[in-house]
Protein backbone atom coordinates (compact mmCIF):
# COMPACT_ATOMS: atom_id res chain seq x y z
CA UNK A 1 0.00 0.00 0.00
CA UNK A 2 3.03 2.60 0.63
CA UNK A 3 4.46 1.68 -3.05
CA UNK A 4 0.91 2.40 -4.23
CA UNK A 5 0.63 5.95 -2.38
CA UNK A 6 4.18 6.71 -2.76
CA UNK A 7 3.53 6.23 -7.15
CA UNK A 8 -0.17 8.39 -6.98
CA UNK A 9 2.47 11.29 -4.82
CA UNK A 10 4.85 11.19 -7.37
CA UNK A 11 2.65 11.30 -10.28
CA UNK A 12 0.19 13.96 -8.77
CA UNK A 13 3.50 16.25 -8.80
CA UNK A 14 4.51 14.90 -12.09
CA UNK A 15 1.61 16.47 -13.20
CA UNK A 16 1.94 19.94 -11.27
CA UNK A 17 5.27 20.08 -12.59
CA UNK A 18 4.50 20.16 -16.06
CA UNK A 19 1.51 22.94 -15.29
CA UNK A 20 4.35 25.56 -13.81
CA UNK A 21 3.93 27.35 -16.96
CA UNK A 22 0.24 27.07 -17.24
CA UNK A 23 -2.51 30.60 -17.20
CA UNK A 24 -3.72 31.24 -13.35
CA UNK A 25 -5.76 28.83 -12.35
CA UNK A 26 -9.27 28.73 -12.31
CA UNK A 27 -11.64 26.58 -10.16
CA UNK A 28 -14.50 25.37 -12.26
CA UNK A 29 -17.34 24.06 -11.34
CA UNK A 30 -17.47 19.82 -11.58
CA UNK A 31 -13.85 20.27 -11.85
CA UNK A 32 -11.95 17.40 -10.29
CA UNK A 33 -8.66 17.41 -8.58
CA UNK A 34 -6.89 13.93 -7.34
CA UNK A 35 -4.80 14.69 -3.66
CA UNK A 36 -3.14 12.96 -1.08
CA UNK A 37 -2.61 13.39 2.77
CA UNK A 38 -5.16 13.27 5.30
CA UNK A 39 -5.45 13.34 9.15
CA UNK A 40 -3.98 12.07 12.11
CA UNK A 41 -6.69 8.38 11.52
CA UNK A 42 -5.39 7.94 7.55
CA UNK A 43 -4.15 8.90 4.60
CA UNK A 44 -4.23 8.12 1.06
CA UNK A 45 -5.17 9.21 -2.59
CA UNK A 46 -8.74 11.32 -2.53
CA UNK A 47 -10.98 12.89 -5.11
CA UNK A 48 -12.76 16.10 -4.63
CA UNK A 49 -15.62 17.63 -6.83
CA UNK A 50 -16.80 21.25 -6.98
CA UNK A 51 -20.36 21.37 -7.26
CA UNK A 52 -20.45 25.29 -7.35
CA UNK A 53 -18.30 27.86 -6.41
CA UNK A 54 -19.16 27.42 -2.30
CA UNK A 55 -19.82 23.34 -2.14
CA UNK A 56 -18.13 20.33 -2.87
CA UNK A 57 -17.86 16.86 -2.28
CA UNK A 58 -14.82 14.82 -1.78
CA UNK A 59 -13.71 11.35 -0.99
CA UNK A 60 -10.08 9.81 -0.37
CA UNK A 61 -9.26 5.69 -0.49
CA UNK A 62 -6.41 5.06 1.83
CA UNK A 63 -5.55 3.64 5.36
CA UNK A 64 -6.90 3.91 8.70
CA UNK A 65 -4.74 4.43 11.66
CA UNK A 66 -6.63 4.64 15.09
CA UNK A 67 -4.84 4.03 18.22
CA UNK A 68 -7.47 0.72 18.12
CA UNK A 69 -7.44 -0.24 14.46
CA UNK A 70 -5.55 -0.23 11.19
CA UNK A 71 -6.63 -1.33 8.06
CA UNK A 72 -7.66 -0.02 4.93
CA UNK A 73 -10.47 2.41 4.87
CA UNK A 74 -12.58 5.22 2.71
CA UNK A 75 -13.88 8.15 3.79
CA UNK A 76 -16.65 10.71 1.95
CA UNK A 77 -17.72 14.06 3.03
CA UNK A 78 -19.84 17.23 1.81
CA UNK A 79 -18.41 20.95 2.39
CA UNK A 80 -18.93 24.33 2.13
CA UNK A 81 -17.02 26.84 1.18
CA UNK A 82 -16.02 30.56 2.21
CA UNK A 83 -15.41 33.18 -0.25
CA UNK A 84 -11.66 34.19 -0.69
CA UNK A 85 -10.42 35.56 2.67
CA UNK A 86 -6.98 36.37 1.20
CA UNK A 87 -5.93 37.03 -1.86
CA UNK A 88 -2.47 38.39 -3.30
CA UNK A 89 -2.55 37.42 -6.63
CA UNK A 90 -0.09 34.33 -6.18
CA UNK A 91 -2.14 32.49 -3.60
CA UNK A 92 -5.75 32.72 -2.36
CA UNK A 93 -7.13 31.73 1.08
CA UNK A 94 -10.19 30.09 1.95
CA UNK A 95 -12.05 28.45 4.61
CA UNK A 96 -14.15 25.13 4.59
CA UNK A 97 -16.67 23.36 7.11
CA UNK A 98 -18.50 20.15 6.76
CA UNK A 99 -18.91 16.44 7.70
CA UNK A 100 -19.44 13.29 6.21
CA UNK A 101 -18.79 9.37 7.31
CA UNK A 102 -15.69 6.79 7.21
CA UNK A 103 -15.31 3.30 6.94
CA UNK A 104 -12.70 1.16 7.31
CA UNK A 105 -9.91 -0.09 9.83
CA UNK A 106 -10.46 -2.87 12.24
CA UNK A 107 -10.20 -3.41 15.85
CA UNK A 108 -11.14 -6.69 17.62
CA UNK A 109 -14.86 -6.12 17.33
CA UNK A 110 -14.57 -5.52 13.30
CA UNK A 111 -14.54 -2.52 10.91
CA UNK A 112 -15.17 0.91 12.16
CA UNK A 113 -17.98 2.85 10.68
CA UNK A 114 -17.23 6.41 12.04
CA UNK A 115 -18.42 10.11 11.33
CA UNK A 116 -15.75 12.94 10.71
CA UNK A 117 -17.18 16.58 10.92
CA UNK A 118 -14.56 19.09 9.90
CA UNK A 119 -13.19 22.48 8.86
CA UNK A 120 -10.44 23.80 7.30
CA UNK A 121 -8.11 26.23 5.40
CA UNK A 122 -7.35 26.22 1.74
CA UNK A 123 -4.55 27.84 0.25
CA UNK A 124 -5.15 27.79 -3.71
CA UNK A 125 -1.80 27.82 -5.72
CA UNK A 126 -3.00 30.38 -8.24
CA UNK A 127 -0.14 29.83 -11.10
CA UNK A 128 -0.36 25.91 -11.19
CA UNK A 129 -3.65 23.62 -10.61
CA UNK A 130 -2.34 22.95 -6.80
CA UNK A 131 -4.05 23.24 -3.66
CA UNK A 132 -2.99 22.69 0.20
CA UNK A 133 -5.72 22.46 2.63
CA UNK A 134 -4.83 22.26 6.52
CA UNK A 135 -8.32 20.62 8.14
CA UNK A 136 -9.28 19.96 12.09
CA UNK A 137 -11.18 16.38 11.22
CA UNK A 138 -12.28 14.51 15.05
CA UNK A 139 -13.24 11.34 13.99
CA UNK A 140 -16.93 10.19 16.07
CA UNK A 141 -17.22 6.63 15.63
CA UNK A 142 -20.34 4.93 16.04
CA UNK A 143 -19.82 1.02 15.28
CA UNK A 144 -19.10 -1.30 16.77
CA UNK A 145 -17.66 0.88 19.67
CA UNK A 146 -18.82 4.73 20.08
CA UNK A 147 -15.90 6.80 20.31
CA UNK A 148 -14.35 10.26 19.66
CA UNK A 149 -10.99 11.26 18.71
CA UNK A 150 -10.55 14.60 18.99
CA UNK A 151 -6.76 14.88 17.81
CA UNK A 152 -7.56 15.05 14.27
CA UNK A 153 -5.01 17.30 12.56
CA UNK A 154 -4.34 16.87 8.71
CA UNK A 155 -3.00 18.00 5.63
CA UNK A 156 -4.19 17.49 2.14
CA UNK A 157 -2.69 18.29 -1.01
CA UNK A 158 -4.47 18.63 -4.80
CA UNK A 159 -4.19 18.66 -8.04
CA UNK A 160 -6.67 19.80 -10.45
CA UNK A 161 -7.09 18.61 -13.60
């Protein structure tokens, strides 16, 4: 699973790369980017779609990391999006807020099914099709044993295609 994460990095800044020399970027709507990171539970490769300028949806495939399971795991959420709060013409800032659900990982009692509200910064690279977004992400799990895990610090990085 590393080999597989460590390829999708590589090629997801393959790709950026190449767009260095690319117009300013501009977020579309049902554009699509492919990332990777994720919080303090899990990591991996996840999608994210722009339904309009202040919502979006996104989902990442990766591993789960609890301090009582490991495994792999996927996770999908809805958010909503701030207008720019910063902008100086080479990056623009924005904040996000949200939740949606995770599965995956197992402990001795079997997979974890698990809610993750969430907010976040976004700083949009505004000369390549890049993103970084810095999220707060508790995970609330409800099977098989309810749980919350506050310490949910993460970073995600996109591409947008």
């Amino acid at each position: 699973m590393s080999r597989t994460i460590c390829a999708a990095f590589a090629l997801v800044f393959a790709f950026a790369s190449t767009a260095a020399v690319a117009a300013p970027q501009q977020r579309q709507v049902a554009q699509f980017g492919l990332g990777l990171g994720g919080s303090w539970w899990g990591g991996g490769v996840a999608g994210r779609y722009n339904l309009s300028d202040s919502q979006f949806v996104q989902g990442s495939i990766g591993t789960v990391a609890t301090p009582d399971a490991r495994g792999p795991g996927l996770t999908f959420d809805y958010m909503l999006r701030t207008k720019e709060l910063k902008n100086n013409g080479d990056v623009a800032l924005s904040a996000y807020f949200g939740g949606g659900a995770s599965l995956g990982g197992s402990d001795d009692d079997g997979p974890i099914l698990g809610l993750l509200p969430g907010a976040g910064l976004q700083v949009d690279v505004l000369e390549i099709p890049l993103d970084i977004n810095i999220e707060y992400r508790p995970l609330v799990a409800v099977l098989p044993d309810p749980n919350i895990g506050l310490i949910g610090l993460g970073v995600r990085v996109h591409y947008w295609f």
